[in-house]
PDB file of N, CA and C in Angstrom:
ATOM      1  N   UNK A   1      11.557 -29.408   6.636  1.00  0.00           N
ATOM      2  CA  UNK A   1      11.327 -27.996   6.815  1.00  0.00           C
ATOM      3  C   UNK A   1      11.714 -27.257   5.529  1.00  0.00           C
ATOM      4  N   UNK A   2      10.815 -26.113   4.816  1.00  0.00           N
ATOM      5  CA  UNK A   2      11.361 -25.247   3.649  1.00  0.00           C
ATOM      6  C   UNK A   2      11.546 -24.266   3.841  1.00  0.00           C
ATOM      7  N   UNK A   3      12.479 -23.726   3.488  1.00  0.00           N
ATOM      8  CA  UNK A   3      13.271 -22.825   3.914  1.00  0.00           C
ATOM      9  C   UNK A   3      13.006 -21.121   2.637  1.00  0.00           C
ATOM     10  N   UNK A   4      12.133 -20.126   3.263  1.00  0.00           N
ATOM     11  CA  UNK A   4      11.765 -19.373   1.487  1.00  0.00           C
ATOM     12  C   UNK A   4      12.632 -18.474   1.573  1.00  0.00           C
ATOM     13  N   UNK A   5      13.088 -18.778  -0.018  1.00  0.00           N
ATOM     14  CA  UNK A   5      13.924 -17.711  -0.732  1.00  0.00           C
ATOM     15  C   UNK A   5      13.650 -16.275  -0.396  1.00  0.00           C
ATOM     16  N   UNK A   6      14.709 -15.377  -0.174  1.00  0.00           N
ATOM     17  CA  UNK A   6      14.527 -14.317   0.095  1.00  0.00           C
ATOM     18  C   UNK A   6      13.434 -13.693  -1.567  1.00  0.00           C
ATOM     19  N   UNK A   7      13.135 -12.378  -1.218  1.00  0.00           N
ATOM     20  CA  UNK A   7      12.362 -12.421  -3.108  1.00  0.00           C
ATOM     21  C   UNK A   7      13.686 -11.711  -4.031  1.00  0.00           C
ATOM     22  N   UNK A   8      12.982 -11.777  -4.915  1.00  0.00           N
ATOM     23  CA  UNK A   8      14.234 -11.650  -5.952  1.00  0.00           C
ATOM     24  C   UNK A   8      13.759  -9.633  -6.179  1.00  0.00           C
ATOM     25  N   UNK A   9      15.097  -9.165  -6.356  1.00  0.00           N
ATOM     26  CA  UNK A   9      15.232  -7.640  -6.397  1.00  0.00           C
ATOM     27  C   UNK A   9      14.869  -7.094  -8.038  1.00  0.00           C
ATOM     28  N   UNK A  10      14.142  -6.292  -8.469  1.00  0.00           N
ATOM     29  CA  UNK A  10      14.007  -5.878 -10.082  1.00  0.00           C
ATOM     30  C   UNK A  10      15.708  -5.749 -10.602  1.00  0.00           C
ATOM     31  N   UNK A  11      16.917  -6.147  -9.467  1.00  0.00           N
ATOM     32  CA  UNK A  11      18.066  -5.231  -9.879  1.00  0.00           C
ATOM     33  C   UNK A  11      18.207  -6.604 -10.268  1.00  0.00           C
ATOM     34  N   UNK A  12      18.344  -7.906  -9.536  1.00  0.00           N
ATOM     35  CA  UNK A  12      18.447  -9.203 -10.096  1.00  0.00           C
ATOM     36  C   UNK A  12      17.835  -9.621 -11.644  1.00  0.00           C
ATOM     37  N   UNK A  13      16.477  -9.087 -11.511  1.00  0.00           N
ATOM     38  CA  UNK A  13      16.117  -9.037 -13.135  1.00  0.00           C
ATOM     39  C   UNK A  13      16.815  -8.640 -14.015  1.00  0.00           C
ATOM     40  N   UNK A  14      17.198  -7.172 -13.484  1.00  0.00           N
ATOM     41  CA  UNK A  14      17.940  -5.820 -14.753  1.00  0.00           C
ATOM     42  C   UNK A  14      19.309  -7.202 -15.105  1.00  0.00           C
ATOM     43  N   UNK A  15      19.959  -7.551 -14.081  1.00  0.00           N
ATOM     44  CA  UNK A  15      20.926  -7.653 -14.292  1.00  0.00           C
ATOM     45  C   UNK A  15      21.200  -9.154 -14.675  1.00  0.00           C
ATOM     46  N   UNK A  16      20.315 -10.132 -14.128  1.00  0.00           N
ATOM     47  CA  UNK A  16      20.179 -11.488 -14.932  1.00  0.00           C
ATOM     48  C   UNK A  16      19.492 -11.727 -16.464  1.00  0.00           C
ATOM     49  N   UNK A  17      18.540 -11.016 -16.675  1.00  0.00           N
ATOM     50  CA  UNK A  17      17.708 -11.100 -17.635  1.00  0.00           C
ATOM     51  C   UNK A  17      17.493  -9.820 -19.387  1.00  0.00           C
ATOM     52  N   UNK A  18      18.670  -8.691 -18.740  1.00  0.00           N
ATOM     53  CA  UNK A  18      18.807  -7.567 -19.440  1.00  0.00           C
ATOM     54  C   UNK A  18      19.953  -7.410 -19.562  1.00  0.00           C
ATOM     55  N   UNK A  19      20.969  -7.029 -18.942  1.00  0.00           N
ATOM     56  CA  UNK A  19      21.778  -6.405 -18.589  1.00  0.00           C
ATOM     57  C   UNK A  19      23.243  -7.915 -19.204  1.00  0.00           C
ATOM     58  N   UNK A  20      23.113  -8.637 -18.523  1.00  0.00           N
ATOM     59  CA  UNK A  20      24.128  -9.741 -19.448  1.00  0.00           C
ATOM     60  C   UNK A  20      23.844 -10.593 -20.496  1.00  0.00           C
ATOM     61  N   UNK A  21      22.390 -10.539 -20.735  1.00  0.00           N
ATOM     62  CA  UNK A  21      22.023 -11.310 -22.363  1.00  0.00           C
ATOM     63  C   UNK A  21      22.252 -11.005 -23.082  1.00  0.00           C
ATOM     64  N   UNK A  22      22.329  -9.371 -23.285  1.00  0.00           N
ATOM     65  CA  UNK A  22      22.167  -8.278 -23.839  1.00  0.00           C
ATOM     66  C   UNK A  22      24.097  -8.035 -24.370  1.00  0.00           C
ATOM     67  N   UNK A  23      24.590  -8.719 -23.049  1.00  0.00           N
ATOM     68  CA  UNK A  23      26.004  -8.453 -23.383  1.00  0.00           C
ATOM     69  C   UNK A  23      26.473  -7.084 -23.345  1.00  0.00           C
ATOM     70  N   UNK A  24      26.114  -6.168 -22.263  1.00  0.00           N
ATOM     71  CA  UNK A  24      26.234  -5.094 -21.972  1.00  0.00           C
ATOM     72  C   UNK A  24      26.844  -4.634 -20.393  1.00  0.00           C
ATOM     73  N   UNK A  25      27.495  -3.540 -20.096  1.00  0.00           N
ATOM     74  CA  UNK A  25      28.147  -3.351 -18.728  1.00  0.00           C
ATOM     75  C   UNK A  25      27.036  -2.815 -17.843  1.00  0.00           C
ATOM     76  N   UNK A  26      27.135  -2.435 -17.042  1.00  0.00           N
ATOM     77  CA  UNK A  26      26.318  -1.398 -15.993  1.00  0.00           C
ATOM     78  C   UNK A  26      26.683  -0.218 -16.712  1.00  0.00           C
ATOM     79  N   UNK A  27      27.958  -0.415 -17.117  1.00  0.00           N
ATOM     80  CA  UNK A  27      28.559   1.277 -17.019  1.00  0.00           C
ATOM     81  C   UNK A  27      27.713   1.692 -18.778  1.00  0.00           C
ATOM     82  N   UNK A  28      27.485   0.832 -19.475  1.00  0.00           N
ATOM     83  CA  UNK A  28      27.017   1.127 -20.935  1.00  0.00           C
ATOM     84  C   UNK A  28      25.808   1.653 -20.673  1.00  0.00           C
ATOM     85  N   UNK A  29      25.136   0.501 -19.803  1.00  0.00           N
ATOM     86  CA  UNK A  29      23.632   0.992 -19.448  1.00  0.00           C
ATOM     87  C   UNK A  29      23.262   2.514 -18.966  1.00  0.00           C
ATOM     88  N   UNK A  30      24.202   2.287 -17.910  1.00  0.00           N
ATOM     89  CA  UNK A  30      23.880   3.896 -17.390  1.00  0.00           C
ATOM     90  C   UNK A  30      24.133   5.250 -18.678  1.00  0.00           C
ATOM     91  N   UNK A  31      25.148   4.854 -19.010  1.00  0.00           N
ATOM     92  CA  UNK A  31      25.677   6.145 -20.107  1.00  0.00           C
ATOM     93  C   UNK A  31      24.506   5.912 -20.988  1.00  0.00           C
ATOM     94  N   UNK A  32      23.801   4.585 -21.654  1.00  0.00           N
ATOM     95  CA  UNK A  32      23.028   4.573 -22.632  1.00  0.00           C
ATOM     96  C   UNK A  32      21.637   5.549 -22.420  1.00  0.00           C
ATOM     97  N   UNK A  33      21.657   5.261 -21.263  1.00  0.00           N
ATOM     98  CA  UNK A  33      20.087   6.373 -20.645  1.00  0.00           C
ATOM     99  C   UNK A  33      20.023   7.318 -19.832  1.00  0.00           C
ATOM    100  N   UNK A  34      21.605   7.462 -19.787  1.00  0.00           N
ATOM    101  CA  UNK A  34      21.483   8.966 -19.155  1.00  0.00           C
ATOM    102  C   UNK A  34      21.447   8.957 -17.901  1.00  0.00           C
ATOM    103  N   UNK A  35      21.820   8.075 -16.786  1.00  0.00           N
ATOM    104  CA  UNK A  35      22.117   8.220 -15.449  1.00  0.00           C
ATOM    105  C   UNK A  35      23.213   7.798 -15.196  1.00  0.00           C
ATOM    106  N   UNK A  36      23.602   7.925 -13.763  1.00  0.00           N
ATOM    107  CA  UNK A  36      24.944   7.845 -13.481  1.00  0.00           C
ATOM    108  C   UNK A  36      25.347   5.912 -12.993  1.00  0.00           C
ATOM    109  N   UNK A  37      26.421   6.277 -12.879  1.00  0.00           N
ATOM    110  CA  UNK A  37      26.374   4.389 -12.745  1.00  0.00           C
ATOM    111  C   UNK A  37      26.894   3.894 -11.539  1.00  0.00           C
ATOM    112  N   UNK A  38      26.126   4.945 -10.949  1.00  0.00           N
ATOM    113  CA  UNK A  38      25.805   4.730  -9.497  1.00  0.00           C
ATOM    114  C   UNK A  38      24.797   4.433  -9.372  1.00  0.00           C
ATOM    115  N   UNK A  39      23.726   5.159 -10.008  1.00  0.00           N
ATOM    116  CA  UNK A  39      22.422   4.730  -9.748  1.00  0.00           C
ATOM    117  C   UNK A  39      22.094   3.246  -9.859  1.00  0.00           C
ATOM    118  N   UNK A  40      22.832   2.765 -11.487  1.00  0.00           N
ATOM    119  CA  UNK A  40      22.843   1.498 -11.762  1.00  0.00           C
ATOM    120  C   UNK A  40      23.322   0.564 -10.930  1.00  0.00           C
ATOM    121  N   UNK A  41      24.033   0.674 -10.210  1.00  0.00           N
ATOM    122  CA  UNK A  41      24.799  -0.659  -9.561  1.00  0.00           C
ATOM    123  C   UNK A  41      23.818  -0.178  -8.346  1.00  0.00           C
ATOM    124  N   UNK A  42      23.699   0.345  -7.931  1.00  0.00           N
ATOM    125  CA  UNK A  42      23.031   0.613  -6.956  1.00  0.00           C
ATOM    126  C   UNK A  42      21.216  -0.179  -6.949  1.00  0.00           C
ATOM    127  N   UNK A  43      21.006  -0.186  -8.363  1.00  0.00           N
ATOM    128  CA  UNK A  43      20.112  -1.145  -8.510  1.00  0.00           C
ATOM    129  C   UNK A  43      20.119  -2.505  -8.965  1.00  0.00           C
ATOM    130  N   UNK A  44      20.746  -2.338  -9.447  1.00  0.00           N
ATOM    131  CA  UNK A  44      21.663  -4.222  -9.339  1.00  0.00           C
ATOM    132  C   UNK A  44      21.772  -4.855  -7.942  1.00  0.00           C
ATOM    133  N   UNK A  45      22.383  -4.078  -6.853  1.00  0.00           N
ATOM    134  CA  UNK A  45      23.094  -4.505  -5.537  1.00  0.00           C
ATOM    135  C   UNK A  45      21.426  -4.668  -5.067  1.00  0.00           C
ATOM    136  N   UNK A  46      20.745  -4.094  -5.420  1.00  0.00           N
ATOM    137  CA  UNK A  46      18.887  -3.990  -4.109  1.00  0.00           C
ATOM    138  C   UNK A  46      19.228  -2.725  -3.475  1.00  0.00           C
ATOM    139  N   UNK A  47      19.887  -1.837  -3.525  1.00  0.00           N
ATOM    140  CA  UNK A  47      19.946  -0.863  -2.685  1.00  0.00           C
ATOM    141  C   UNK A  47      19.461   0.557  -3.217  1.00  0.00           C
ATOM    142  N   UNK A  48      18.968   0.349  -3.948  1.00  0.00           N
ATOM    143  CA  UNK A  48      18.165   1.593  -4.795  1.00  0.00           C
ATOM    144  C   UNK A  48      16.602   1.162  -5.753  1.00  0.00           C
ATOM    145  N   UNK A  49      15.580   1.522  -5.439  1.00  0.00           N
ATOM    146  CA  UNK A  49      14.680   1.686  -6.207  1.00  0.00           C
ATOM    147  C   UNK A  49      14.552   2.235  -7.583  1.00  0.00           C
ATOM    148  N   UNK A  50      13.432   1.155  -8.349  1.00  0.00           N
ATOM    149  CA  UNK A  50      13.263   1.294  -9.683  1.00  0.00           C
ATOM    150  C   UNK A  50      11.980   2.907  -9.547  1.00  0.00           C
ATOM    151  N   UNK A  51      12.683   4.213  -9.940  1.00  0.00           N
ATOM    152  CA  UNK A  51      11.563   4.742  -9.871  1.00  0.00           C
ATOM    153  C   UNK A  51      11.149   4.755 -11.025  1.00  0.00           C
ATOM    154  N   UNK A  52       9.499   5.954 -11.137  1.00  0.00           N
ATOM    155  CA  UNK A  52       9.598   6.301 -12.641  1.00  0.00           C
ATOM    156  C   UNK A  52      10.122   6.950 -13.702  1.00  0.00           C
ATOM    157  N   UNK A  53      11.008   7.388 -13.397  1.00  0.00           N
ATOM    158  CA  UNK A  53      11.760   7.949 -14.202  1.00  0.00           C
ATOM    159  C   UNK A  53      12.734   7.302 -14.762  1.00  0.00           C
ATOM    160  N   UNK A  54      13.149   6.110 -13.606  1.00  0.00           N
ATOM    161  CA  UNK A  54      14.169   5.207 -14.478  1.00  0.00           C
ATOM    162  C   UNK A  54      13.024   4.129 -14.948  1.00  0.00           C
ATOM    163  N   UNK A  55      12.197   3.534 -14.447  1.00  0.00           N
ATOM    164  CA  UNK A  55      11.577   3.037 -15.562  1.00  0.00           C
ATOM    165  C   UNK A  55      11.209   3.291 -16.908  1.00  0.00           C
ATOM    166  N   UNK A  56      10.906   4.717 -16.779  1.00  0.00           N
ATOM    167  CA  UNK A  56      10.491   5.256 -18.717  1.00  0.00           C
ATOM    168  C   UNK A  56      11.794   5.044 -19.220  1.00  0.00           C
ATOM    169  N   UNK A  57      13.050   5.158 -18.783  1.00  0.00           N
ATOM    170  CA  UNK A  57      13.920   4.726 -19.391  1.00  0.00           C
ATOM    171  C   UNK A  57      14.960   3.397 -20.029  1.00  0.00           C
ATOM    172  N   UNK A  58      14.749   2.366 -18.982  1.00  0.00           N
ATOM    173  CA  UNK A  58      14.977   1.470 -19.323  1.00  0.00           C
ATOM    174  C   UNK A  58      13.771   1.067 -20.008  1.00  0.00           C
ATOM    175  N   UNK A  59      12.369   1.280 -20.196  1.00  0.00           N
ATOM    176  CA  UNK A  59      11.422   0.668 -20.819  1.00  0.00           C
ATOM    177  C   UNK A  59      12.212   0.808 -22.605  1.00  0.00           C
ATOM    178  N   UNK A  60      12.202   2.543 -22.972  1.00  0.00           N
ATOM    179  CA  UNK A  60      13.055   2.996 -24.572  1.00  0.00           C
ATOM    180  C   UNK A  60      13.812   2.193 -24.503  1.00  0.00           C
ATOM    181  N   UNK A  61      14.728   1.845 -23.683  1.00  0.00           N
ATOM    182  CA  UNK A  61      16.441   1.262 -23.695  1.00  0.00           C
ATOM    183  C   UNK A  61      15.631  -0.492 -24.202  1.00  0.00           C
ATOM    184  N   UNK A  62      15.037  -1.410 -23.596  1.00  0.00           N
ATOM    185  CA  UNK A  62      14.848  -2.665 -23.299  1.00  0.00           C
ATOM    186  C   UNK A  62      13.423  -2.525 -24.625  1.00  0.00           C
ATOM    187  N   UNK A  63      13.071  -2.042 -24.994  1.00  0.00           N
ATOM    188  CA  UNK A  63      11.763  -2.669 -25.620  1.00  0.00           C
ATOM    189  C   UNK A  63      10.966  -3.416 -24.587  1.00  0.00           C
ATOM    190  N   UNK A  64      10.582  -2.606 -23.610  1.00  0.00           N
ATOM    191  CA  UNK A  64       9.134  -2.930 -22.941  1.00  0.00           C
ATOM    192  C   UNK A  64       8.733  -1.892 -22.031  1.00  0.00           C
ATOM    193  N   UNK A  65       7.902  -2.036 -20.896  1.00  0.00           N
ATOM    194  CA  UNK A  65       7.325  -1.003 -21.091  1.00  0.00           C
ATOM    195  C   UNK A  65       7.795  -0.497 -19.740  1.00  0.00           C
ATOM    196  N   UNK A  66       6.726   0.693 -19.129  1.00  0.00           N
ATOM    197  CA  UNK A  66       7.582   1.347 -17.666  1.00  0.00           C
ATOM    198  C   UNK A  66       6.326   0.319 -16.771  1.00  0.00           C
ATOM    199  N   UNK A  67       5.500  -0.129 -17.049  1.00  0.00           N
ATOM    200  CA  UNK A  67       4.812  -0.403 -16.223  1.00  0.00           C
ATOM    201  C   UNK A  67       5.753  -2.201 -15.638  1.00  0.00           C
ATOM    202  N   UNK A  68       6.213  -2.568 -16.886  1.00  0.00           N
ATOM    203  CA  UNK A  68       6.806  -3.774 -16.639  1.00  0.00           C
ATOM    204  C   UNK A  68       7.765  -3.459 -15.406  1.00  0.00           C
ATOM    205  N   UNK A  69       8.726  -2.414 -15.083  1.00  0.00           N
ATOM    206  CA  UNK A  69       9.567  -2.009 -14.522  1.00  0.00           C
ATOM    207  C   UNK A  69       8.981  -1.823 -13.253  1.00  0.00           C
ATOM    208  N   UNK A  70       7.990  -1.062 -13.065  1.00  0.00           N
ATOM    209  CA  UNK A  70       7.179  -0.833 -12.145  1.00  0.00           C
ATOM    210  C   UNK A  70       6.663  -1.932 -11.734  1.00  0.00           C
ATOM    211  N   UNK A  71       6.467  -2.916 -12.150  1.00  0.00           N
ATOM    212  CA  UNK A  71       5.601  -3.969 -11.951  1.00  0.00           C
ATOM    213  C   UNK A  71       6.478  -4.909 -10.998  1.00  0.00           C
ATOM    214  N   UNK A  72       7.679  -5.034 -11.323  1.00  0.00           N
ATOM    215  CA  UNK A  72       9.106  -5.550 -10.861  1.00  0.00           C
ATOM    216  C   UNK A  72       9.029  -4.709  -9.116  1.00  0.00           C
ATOM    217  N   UNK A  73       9.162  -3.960  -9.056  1.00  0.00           N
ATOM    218  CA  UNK A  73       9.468  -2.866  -8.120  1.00  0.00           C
ATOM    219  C   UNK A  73       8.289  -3.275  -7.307  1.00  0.00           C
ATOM    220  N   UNK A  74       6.811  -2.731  -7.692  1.00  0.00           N
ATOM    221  CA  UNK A  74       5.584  -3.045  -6.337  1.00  0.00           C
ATOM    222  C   UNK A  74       5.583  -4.463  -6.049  1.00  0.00           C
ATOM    223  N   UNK A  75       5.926  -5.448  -6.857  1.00  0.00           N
ATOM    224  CA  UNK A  75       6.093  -7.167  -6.301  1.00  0.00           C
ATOM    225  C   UNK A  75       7.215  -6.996  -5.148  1.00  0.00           C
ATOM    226  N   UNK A  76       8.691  -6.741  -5.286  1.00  0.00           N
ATOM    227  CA  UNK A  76       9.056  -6.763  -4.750  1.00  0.00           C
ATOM    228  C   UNK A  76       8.985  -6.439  -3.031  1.00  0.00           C
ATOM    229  N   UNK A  77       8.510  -5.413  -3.354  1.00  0.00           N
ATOM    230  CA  UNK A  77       8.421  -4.414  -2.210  1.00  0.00           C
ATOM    231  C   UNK A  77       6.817  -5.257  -1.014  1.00  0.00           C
ATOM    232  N   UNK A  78       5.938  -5.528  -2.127  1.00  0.00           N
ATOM    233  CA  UNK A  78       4.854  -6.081  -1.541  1.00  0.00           C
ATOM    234  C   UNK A  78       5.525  -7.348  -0.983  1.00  0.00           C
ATOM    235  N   UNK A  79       6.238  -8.303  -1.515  1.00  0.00           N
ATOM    236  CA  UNK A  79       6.586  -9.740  -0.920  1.00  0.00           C
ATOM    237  C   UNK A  79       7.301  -9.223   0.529  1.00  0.00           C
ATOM    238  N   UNK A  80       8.188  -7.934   0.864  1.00  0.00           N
ATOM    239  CA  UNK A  80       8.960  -8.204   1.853  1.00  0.00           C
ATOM    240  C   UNK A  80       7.994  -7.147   3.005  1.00  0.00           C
ATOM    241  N   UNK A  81       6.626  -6.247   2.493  1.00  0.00           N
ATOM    242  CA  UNK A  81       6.104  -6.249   3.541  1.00  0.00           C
ATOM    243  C   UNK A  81       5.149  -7.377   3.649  1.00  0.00           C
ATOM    244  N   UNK A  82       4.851  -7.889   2.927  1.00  0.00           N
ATOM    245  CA  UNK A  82       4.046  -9.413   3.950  1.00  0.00           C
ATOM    246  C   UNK A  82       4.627  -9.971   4.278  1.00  0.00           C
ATOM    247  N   UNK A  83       6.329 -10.244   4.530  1.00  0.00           N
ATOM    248  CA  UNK A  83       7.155 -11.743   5.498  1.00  0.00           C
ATOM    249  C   UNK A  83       7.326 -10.470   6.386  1.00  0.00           C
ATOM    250  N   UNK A  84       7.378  -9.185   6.591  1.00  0.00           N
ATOM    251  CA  UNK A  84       7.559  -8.484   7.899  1.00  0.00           C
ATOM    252  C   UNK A  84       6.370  -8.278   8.422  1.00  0.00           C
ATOM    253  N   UNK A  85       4.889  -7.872   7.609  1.00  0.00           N
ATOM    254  CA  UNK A  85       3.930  -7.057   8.428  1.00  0.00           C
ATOM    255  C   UNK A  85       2.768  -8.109   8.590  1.00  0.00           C
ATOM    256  N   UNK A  86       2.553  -9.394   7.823  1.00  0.00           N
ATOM    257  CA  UNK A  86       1.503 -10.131   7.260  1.00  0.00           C
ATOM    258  C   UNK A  86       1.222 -10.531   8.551  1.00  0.00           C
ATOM    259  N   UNK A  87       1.718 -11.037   9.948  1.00  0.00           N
ATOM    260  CA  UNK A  87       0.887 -11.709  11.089  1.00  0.00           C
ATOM    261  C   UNK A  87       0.627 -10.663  11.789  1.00  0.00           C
ATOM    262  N   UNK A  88       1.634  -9.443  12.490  1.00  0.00           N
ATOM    263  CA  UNK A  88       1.113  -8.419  12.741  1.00  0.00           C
ATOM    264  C   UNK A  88      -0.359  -8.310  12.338  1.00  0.00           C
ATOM    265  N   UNK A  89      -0.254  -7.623  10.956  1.00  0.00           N
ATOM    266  CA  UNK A  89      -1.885  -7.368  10.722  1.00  0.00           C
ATOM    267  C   UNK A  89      -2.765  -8.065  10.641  1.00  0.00           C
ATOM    268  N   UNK A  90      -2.830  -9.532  10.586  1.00  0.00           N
ATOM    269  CA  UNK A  90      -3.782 -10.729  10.315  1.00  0.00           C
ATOM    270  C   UNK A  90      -3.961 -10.219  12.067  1.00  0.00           C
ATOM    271  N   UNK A  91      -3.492 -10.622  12.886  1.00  0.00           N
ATOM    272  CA  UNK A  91      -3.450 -10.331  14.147  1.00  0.00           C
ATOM    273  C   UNK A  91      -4.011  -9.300  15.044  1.00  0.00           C
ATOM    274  N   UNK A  92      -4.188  -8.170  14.242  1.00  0.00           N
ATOM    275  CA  UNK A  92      -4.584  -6.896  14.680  1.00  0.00           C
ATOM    276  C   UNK A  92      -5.837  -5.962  14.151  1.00  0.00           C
ATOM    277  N   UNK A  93      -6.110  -6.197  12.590  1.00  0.00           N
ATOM    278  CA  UNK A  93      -7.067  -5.637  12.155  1.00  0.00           C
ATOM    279  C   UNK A  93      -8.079  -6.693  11.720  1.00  0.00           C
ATOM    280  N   UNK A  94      -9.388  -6.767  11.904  1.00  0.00           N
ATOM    281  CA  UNK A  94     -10.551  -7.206  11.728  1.00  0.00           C
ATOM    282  C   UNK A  94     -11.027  -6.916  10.314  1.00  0.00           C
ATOM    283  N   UNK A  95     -11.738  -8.000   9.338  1.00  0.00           N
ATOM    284  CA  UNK A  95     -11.902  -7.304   7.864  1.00  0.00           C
ATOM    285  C   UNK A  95     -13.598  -6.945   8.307  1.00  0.00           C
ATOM    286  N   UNK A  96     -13.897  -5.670   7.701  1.00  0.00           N
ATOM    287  CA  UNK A  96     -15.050  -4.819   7.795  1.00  0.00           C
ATOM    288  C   UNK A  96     -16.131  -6.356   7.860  1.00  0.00           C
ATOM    289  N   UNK A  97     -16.006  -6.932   7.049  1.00  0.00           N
ATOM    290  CA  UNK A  97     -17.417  -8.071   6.858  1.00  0.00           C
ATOM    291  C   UNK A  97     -17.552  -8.553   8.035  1.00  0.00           C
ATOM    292  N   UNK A  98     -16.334  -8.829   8.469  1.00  0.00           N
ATOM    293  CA  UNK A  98     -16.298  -9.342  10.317  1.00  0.00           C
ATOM    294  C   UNK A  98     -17.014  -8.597  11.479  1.00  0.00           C
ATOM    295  N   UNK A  99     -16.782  -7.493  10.841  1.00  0.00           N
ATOM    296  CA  UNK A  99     -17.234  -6.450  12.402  1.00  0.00           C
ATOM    297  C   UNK A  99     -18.591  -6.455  11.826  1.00  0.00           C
ATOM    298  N   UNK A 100     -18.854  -5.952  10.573  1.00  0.00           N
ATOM    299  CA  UNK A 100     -20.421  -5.937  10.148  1.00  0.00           C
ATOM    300  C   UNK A 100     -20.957  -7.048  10.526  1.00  0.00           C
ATOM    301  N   UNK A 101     -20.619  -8.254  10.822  1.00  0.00           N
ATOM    302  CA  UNK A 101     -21.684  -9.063  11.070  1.00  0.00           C
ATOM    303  C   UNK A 101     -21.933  -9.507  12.370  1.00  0.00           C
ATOM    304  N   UNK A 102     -20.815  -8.969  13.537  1.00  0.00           N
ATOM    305  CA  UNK A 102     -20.569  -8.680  14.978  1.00  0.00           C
ATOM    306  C   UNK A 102     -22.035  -7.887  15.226  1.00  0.00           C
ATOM    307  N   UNK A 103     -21.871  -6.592  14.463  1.00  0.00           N
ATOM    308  CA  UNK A 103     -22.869  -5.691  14.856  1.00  0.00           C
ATOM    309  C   UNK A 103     -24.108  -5.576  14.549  1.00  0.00           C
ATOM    310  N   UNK A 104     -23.940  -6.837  13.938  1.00  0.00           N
ATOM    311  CA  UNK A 104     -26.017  -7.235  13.110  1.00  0.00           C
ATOM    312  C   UNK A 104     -26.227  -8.337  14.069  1.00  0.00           C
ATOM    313  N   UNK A 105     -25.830  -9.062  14.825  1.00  0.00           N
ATOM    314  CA  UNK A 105     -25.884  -9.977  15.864  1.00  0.00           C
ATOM    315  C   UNK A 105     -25.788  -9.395  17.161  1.00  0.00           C
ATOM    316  N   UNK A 106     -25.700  -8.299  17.789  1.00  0.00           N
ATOM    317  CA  UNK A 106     -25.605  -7.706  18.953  1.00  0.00           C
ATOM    318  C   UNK A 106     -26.952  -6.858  18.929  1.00  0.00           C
TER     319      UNK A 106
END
């Protein structure tokens, strides 16, 4: 039996892949761009969203871009509504080609 990983949070990124390579605190980060470091840990922990506004900023801060940030954020968010909503809706809504071809046969 396999057992799937929960998905990984953009705060897991910030903070595996930016945030300690980099050799930097939460608390540097936040002061470096101008939010509070609440916000930051708060996105580290998963409990706060990457918006756009903190994306344009960590994009200046990191050398890349806001869409990368963003990009982090709609994966996320998309992986945990398909393990909650994905049979529901397979289950419930019909794709248009389906019904269109119901109603050319009736």
């Amino acid at each position: 039996m396999t057992t799937k990983l929960p998905p990984i949070t953009p705060g897991d990124i910030l903070l595996e892949e930016f945030i300690k390579p980099f050799g930097i605190s939460q608390n540097q980060l936040a002061e470096d761009i101008h939010v509070p470091i609440t916000q930051i840990n708060a996105i580290v922990n998963g409990q706060k969203t990457i918006t756009t506004d903190t994306a344009l900023r960590l994009a200046r801060y990191f050398g890349t871009t806001p869409q990368f940030w963003l990009n982090l954020q709609q994966h996320y968010e998309l992986e945990l509504a398909e393990a909650t909503l994905a049979d529901q809706i397979l289950k419930t809504i019909k794709p248009l080609a389906s019904i269109a071809a119901n109603d050319h046969e009736a």
